[in-house]
Protein backbone atom coordinates (compact mmCIF):
# COMPACT_ATOMS: atom_id res chain seq x y z
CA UNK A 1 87.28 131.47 128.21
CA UNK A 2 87.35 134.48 125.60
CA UNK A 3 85.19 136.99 126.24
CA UNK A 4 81.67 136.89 124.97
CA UNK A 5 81.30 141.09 124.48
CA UNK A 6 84.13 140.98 122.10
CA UNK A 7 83.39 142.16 118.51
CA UNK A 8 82.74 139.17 116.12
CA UNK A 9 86.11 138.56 113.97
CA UNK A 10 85.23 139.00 110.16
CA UNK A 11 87.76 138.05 107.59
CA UNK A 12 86.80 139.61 104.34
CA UNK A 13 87.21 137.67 101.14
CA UNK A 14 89.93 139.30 99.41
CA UNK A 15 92.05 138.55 102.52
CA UNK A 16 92.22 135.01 101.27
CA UNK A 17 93.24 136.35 97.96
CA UNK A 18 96.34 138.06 98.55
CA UNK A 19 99.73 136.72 97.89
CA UNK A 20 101.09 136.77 101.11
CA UNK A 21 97.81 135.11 102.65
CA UNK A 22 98.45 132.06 100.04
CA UNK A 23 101.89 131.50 100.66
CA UNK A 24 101.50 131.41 104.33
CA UNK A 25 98.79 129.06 103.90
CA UNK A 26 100.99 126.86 101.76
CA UNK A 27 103.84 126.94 104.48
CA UNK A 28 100.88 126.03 106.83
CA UNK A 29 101.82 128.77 109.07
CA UNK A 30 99.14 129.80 111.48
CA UNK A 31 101.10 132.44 113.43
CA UNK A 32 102.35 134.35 111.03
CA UNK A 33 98.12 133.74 109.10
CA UNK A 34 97.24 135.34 112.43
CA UNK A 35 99.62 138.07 112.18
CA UNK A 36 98.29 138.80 108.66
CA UNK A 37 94.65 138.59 109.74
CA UNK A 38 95.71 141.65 112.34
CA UNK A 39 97.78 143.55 109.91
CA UNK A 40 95.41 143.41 107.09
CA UNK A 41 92.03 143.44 108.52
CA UNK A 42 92.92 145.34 112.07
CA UNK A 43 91.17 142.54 114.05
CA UNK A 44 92.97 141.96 117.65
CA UNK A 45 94.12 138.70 118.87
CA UNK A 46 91.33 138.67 121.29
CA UNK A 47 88.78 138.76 118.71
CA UNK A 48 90.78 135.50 116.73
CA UNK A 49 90.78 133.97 120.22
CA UNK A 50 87.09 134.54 120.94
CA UNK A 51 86.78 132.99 117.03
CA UNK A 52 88.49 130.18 117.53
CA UNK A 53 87.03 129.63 121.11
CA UNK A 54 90.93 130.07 122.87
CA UNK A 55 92.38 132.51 125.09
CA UNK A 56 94.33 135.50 123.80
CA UNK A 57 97.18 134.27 125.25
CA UNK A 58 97.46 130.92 123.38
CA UNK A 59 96.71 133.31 120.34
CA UNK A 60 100.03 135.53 121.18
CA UNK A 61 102.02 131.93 121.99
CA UNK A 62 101.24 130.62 118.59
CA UNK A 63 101.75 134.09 116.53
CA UNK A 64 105.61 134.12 118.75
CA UNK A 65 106.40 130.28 117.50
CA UNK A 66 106.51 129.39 121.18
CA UNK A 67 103.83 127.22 120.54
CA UNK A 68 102.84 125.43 116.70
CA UNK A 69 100.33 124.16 115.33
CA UNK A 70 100.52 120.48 114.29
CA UNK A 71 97.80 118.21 114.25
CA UNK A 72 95.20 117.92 111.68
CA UNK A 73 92.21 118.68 113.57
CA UNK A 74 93.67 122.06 114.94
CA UNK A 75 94.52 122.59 111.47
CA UNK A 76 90.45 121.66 110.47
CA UNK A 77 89.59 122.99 113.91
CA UNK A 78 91.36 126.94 112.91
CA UNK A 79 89.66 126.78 109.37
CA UNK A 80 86.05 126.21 110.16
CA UNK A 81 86.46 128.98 112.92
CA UNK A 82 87.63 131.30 110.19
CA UNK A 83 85.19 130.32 108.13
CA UNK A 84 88.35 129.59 105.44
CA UNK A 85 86.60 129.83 101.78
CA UNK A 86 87.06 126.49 100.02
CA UNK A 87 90.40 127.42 97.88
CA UNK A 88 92.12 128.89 100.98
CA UNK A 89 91.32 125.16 102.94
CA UNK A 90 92.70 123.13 99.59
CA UNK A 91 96.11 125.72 99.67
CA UNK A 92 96.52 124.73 103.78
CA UNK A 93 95.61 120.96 102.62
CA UNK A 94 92.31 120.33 103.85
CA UNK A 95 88.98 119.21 101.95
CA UNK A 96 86.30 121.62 100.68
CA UNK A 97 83.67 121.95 102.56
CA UNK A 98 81.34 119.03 102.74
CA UNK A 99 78.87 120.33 100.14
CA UNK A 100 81.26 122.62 98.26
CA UNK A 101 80.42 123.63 94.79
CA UNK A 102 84.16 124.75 94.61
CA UNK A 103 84.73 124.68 90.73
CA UNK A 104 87.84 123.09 90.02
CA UNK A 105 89.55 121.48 86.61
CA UNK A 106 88.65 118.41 85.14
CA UNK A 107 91.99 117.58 84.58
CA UNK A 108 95.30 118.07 86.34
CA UNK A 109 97.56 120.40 84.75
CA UNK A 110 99.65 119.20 82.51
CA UNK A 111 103.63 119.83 82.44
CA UNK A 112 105.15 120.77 85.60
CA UNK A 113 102.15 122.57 87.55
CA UNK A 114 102.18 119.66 90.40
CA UNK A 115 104.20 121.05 93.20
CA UNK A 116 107.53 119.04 94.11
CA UNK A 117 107.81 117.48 97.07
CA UNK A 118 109.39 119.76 99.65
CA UNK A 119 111.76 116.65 101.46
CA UNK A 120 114.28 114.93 99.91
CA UNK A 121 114.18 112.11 102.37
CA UNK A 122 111.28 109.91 103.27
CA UNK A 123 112.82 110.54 106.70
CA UNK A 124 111.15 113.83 106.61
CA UNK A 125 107.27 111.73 106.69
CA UNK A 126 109.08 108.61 109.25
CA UNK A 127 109.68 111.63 112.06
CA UNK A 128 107.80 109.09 114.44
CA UNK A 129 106.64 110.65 118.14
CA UNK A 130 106.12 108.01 120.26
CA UNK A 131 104.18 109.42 122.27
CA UNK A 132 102.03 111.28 119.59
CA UNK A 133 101.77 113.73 122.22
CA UNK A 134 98.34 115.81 122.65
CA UNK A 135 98.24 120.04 121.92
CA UNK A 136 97.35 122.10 125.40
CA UNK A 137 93.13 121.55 125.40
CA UNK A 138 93.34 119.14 122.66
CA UNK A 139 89.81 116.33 122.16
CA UNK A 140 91.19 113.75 124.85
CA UNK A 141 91.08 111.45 121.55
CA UNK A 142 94.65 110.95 120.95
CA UNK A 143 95.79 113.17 117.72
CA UNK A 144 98.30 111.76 115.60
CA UNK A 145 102.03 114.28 114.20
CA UNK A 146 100.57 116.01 110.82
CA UNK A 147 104.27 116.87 109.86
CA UNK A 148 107.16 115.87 107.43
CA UNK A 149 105.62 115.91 104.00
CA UNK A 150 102.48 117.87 104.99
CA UNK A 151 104.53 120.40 103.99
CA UNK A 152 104.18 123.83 101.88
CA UNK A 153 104.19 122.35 98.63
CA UNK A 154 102.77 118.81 99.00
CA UNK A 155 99.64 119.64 100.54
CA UNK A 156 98.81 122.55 98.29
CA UNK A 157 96.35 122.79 95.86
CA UNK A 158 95.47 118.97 95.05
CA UNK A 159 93.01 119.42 92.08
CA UNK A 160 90.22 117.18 91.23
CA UNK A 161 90.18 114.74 88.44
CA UNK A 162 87.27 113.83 86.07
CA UNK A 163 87.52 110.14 87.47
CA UNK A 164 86.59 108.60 83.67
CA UNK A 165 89.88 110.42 82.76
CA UNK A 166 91.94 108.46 85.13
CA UNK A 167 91.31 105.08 83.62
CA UNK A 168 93.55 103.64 81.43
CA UNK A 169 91.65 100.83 78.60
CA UNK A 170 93.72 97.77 78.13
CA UNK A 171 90.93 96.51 75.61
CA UNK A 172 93.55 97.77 72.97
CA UNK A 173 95.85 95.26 74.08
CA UNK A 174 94.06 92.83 73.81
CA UNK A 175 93.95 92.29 69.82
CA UNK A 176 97.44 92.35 69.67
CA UNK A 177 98.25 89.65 72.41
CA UNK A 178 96.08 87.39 70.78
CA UNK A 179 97.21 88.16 67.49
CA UNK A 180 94.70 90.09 65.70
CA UNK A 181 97.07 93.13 65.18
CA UNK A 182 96.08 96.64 65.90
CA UNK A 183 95.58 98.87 62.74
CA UNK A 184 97.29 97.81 59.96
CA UNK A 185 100.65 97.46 61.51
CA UNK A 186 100.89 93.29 61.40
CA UNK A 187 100.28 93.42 57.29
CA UNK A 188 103.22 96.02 56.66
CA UNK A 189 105.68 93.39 55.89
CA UNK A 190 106.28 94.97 52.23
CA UNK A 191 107.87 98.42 54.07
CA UNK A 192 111.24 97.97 55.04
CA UNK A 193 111.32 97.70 59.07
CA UNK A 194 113.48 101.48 60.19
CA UNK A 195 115.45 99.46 63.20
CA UNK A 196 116.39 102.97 64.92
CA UNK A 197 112.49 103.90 65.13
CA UNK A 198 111.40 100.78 66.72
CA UNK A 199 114.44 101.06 69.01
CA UNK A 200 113.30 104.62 70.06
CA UNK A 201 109.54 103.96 70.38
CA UNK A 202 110.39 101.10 72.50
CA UNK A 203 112.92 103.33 74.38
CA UNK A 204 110.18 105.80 74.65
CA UNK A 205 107.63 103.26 75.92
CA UNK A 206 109.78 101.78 78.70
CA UNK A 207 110.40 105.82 79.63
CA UNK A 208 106.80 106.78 79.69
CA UNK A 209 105.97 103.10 81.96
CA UNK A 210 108.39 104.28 84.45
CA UNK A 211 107.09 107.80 84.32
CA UNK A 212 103.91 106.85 85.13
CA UNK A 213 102.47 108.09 81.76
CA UNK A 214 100.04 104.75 81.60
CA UNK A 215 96.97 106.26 80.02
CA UNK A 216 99.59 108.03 77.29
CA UNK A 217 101.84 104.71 76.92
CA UNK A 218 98.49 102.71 75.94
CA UNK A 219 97.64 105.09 72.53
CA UNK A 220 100.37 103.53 71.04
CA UNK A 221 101.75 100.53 72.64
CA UNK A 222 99.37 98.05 71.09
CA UNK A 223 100.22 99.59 67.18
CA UNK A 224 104.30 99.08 68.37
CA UNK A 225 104.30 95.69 69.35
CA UNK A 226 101.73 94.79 66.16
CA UNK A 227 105.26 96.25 64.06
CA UNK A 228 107.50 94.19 65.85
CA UNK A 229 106.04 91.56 64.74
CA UNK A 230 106.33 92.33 61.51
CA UNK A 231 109.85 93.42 61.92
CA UNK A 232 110.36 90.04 63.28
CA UNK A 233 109.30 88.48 60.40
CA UNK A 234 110.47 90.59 57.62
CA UNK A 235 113.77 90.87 58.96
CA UNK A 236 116.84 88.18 59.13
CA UNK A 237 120.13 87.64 60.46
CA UNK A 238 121.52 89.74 63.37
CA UNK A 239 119.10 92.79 62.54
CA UNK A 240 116.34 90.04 63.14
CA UNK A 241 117.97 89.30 66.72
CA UNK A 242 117.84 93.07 67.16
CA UNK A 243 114.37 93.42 66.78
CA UNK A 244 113.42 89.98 68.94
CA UNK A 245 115.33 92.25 71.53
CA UNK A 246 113.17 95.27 70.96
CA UNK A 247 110.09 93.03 70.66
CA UNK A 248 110.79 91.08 74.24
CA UNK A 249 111.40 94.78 76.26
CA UNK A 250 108.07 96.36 74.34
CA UNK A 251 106.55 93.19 75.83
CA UNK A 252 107.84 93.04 79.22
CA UNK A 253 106.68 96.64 79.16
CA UNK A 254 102.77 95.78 78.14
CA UNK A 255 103.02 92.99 80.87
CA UNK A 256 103.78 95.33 83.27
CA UNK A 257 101.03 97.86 82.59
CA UNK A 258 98.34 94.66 82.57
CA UNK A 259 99.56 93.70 85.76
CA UNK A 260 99.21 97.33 87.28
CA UNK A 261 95.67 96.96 86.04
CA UNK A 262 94.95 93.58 87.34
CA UNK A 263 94.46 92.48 84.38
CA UNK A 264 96.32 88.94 85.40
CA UNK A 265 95.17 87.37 81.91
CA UNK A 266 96.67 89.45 79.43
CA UNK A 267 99.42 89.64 81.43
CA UNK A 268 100.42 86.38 81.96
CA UNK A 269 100.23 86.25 77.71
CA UNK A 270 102.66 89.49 77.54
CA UNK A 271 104.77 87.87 79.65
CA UNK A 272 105.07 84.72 77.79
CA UNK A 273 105.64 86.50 74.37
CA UNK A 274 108.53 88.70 76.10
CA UNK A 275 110.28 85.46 77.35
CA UNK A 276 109.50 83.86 73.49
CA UNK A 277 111.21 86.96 71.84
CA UNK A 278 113.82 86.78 74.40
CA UNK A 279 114.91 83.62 73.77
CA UNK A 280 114.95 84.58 70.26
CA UNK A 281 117.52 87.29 70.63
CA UNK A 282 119.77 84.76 72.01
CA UNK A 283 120.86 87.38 74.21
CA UNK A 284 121.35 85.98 77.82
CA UNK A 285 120.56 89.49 79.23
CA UNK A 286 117.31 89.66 77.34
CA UNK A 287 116.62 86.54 78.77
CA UNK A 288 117.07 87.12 82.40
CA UNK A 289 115.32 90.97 81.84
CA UNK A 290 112.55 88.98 80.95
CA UNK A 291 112.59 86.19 83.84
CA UNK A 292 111.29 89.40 86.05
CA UNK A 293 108.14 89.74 84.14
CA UNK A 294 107.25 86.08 84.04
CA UNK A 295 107.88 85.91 88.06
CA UNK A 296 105.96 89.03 88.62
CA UNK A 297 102.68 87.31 86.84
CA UNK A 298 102.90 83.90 88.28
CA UNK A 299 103.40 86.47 91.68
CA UNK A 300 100.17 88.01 90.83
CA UNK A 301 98.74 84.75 90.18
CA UNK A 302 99.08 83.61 93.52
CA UNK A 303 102.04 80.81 92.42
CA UNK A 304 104.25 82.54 95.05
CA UNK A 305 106.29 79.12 95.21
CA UNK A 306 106.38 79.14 91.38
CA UNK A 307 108.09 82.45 90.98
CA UNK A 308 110.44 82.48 93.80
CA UNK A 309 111.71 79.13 92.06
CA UNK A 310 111.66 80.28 88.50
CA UNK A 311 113.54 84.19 89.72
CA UNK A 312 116.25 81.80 91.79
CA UNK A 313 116.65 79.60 88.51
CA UNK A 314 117.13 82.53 85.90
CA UNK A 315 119.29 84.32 88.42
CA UNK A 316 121.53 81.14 88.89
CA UNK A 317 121.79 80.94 84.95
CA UNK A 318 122.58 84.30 84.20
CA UNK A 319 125.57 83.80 86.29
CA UNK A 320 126.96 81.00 84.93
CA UNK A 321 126.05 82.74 81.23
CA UNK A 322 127.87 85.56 82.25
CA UNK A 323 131.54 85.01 82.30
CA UNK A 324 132.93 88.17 84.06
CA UNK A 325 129.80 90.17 85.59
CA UNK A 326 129.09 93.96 83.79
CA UNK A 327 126.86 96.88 85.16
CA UNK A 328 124.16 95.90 83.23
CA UNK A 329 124.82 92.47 83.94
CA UNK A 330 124.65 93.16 87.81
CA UNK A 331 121.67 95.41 87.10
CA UNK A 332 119.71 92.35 85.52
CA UNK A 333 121.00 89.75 87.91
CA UNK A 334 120.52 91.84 90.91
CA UNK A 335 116.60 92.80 89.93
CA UNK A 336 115.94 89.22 89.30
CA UNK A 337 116.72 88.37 92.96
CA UNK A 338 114.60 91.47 94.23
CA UNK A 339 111.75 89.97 92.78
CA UNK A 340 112.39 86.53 93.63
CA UNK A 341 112.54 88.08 97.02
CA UNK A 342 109.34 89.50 96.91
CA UNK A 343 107.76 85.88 95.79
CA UNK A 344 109.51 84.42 98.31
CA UNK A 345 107.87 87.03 101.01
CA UNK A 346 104.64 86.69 99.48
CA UNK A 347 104.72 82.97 100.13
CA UNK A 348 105.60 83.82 103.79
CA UNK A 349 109.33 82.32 102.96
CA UNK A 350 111.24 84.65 105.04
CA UNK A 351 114.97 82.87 105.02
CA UNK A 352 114.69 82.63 101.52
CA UNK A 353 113.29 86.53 100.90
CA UNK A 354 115.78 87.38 102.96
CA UNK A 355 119.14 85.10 101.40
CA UNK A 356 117.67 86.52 98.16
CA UNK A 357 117.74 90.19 99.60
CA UNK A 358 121.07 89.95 100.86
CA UNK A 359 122.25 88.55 97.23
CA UNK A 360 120.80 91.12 95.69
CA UNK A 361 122.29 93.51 98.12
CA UNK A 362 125.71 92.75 97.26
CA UNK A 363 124.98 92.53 93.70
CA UNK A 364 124.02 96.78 94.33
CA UNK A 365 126.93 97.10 96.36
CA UNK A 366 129.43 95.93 93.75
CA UNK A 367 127.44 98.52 91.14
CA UNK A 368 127.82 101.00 93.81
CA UNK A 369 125.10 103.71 91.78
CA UNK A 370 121.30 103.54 90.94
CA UNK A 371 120.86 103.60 87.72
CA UNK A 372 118.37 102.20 85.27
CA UNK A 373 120.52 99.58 82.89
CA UNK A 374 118.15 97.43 81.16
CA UNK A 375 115.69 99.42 82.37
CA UNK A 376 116.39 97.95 85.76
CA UNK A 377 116.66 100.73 88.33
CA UNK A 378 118.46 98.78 89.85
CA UNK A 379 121.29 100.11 92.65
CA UNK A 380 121.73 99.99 96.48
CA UNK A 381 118.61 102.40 96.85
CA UNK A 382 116.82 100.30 95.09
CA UNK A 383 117.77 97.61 96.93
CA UNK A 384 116.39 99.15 99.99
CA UNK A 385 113.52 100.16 98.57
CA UNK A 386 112.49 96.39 98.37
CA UNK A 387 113.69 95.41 101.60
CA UNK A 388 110.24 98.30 102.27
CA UNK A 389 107.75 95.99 100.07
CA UNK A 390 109.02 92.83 101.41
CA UNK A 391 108.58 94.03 105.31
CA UNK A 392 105.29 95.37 104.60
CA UNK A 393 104.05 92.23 102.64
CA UNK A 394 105.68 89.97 106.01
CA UNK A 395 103.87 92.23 108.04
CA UNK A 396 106.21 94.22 109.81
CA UNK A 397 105.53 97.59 109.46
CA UNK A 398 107.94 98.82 111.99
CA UNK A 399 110.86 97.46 110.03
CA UNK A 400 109.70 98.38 106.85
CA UNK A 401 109.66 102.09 108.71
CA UNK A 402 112.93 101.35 110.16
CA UNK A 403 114.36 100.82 106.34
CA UNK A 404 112.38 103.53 104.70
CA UNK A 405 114.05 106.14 107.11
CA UNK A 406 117.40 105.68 105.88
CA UNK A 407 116.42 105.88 101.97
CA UNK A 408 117.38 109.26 100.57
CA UNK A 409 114.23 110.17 98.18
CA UNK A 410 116.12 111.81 96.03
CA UNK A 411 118.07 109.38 94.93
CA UNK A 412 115.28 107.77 93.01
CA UNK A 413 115.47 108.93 89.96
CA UNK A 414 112.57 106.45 88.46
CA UNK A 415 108.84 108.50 88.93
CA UNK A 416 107.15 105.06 89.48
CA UNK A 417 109.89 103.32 91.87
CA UNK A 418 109.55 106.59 93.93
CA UNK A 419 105.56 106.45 93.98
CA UNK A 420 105.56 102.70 95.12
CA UNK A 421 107.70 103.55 97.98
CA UNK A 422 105.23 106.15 98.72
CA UNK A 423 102.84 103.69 98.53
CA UNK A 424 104.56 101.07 100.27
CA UNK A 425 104.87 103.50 103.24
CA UNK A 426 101.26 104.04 103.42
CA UNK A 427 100.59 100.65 103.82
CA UNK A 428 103.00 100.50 106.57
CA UNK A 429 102.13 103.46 108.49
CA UNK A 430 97.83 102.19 107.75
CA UNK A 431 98.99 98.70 109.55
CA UNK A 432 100.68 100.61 112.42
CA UNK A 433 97.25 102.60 112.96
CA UNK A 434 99.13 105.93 111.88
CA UNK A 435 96.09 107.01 109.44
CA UNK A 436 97.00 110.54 108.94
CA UNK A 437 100.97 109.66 107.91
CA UNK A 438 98.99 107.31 105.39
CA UNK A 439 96.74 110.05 104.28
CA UNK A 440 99.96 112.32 103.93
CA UNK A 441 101.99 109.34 102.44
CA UNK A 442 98.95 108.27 99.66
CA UNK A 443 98.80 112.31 98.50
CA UNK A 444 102.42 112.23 98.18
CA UNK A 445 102.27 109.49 95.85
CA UNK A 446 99.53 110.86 94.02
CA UNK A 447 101.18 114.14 93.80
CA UNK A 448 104.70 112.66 92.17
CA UNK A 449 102.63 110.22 90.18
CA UNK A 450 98.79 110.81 89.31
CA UNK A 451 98.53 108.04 87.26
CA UNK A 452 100.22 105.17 89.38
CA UNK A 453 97.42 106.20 91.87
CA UNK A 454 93.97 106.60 90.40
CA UNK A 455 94.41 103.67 87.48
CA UNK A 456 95.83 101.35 89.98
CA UNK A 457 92.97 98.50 91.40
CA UNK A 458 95.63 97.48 94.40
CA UNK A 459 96.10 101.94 95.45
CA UNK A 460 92.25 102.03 95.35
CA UNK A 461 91.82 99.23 97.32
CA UNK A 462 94.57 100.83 99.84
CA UNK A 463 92.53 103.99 99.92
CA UNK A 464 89.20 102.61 100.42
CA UNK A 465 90.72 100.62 103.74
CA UNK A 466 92.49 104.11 104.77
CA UNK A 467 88.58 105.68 104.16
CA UNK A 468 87.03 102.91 106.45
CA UNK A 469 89.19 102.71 109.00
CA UNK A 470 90.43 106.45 109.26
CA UNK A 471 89.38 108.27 112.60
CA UNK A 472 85.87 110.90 112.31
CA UNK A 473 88.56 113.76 112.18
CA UNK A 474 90.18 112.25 108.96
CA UNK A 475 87.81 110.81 107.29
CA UNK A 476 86.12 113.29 105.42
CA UNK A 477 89.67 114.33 103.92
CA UNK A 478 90.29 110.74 103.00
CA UNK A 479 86.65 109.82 101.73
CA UNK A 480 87.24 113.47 99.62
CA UNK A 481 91.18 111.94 98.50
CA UNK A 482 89.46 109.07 97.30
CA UNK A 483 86.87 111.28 95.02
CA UNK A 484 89.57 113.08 93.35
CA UNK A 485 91.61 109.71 92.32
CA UNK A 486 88.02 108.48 90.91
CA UNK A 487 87.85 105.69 93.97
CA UNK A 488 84.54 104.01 92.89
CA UNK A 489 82.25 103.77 95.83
């Protein structure tokens, strides 16, 4: 036991302050934080031992890497002994203290002030221990690996958000769906339609949906489809075509964002006026872009049979439409079957999820790159990445591990594609029991995409079941996680 006459360690505040405190905090390096607390402040290691209630020489084994620090408690355990101020335990990863008045923003930074994610494989989280072995005097409570992506940079600073700011209205929508335009838009059919600006506000609107951008997408969403109608009706001849294109993608897009907000109604009524304007194009691509939207609502409408039927019957007519498959042909085709797959596993079909997988898998193949055609994202990674969702929806976390391991990160290029395989992963590793790898998993998500995490029903839900079920020694972290993302109690 450390010695009782030894002088009481104290740390004073500007030690937390200094640069080379914060980035070893960041790189959650404890040795070399104790090798800074004796160079800056003069304290011996016997004094941090007698602190953090350890023997020197498990002090001197951790400050010479022959031992590390790895767990989440230890890391809790070493910050309470400290007495860590509240913005040195946010920079290491860790809550506030439970009745903190830390002031923080209201709002997350804007830009690029989010750290990146220091892995560029999900590997780097899936390093499984079997034995999730325990640290010398560890609680005989079994402590789970705190590594991979509890790294420098995603566990830093993870700023609160007003929770009001996080949600994203889809009362705008609703005029518009129902056909009482937004504005003034639907009357403008005396100003010539500009083609090229609806074609870049919808390009912008399917760019700011798959970035995640939801509560900047719905300012002017409603107003763009509102002049796509009136395009549509102004307009004649292949130009008209053009904009019935434009029209069925801005749609597609709305649906999407409704269905992210379980908002199954309006939804379902997006969905149906993409597949209308699709038609219209007469552009068989259109058509089968928009057979994904359709199948996700009836999905999210619980007529699992339904939309595994209607993905395999707009898959099966886009290839006989198509005479001689292109990229984007194989990009639409392919992400047709993916989510046919994903009805099919929702309806507990697994030979047909999994012939629909496998179709879809050679569809990638033959592409050979992940790119984002149609606004697909479609590709081999991709491809994977569902074979994740489908696993964890069939219950089989292990495999859904197993599959998540070998998907390079970094080859997602899509923000939101990347988040819901963040996501996805939390739900596997949450099934398995692993409750800090969700925790870890769930912050990475929220850190690459704010938005996809605190306006999404279906992420709250996943972090309120994380909150119950997490262990004493996590919860407070989670139940704090779930504050900043606006989780209502």
């Amino acid at each position: 036991m450390p010695d009782r006459d030894v002088e009481l360690l104290e740390i004073p505040g500007w030690f937390w302050n200094l640069p080379q405190t914060v980035a070893v905090l960041r790189a959650r390096n404890i040795g070399q934080l104790f090798l800074l607390i004796h160079q800056q402040t003069g304290a011996s290691q016997t004094q941090i031992a007698a602190a953090c209630e350890w023997t020197q020489p498990k002090i001197s084994a951790i400050v010479t890497g022959s031992q590390e620090v790895r767990h989440l408690a230890r890391f809790e355990h070493i910050a309470s002994s400290l007495k860590m101020p509240d913005h040195a335990r946010i920079i290491l990863g860790l809550a506030p203290h439970a009745n903190s008045r830390l002031a923080v923003p209201a709002q997350r930074p804007r830009g690029n002030a989010l750290p990146a994610l220091p892995a560029d494989r999900v590997s780097d989280l899936l390093s499984l221990d079997p034995a999730d072995g325990q640290e010398d005097g560890e609680d005989p409570v079994r402590r789970r690996d705190f590594v991979g992506l509890a790294g420098a940079s995603m566990l830093g600073a993870m700023l609160a958000s007003d929770p009001d700011g996080n949600v994203v209205d889809a009362e705008p929508l609703a005029a518009v769906l129902i056909g009482h335009a937004a504005g003034t838009a639907a009357g403008r059919t005396d100003t010539p339609a500009d083609l090229a600006a609806l074609a870049a506000a919808v390009s912008r609107a399917r760019h700011d949906y798959q970035a995640c951008r939801y509560s900047e997408l719905i300012k002017y969403l409603p107003d763009l489809l509102a002049q796509l109608h009136a395009a549509s009706i102004a307009l004649d001849g292949d130009t008209r075509l053009r904009v019935h294109a434009l029209s069925a993608d801005a749609h597609h897009v709305a649906a999407g964002l409704l269905l992210k907000l379980d908002d199954q109604g309006l939804a379902y009524l997006a969905a149906d006026r993409s597949m209308r304007a699709a038609r219209a194009s007469e552009d068989p691509l259109i058509v089968g872009a928009s057979s994904r939207i359709i199948t996700h609502a009836l999905m999210r409408g619980g007529h699992m049979g339904a939309a595994t039927a209607t993905a395999s019957s707009y898959a099966a007519q886009l290839d006989r439409d198509v005479p001689s498959h292109t990229p984007e042909s194989l990009s639409v085709y392919g992400s047709i079957l993916l989510r046919g797959a994903i009805a099919a596993a929702g309806h507990d079909n697994r030979g047909t999820a999994r012939e629909l997988l496998d179709e879809a898998d050679s569809a990638a193949q033959r592409l050979g790159i992940d790119g984002n055609l149609r606004g697909t994202g479609f590709g081999p990674a991709n491809a994977r990445q569902h074979r994740v969702n489908i696993a964890v929806t069939l219950g089989d976390a292990g495999t859904a591990l197993q599959v998540a391991r070998s998907i390079d990160l970094s080859t997602i290029k899509l923000t939101e594609r990347k988040a819901s395989l963040l996501i996805d992963t939390a739900r596997a590793f949450l099934m398995w029991g692993k409750h800090e790898k969700a925790y870890i998993a769930l912050r990475a998500a929220e850190q690459t995409a704010h938005e996809e995490v605190a306006s999404r029903p279906a992420v709250h839900r996943l972090v309120r079941e994380l909150v119950t079920s997490a262990p004493l020694t996590l919860r407070r972290d989670a139940e704090q996680f779930a504050s900043q993302i606006g989780v209502p109690r």
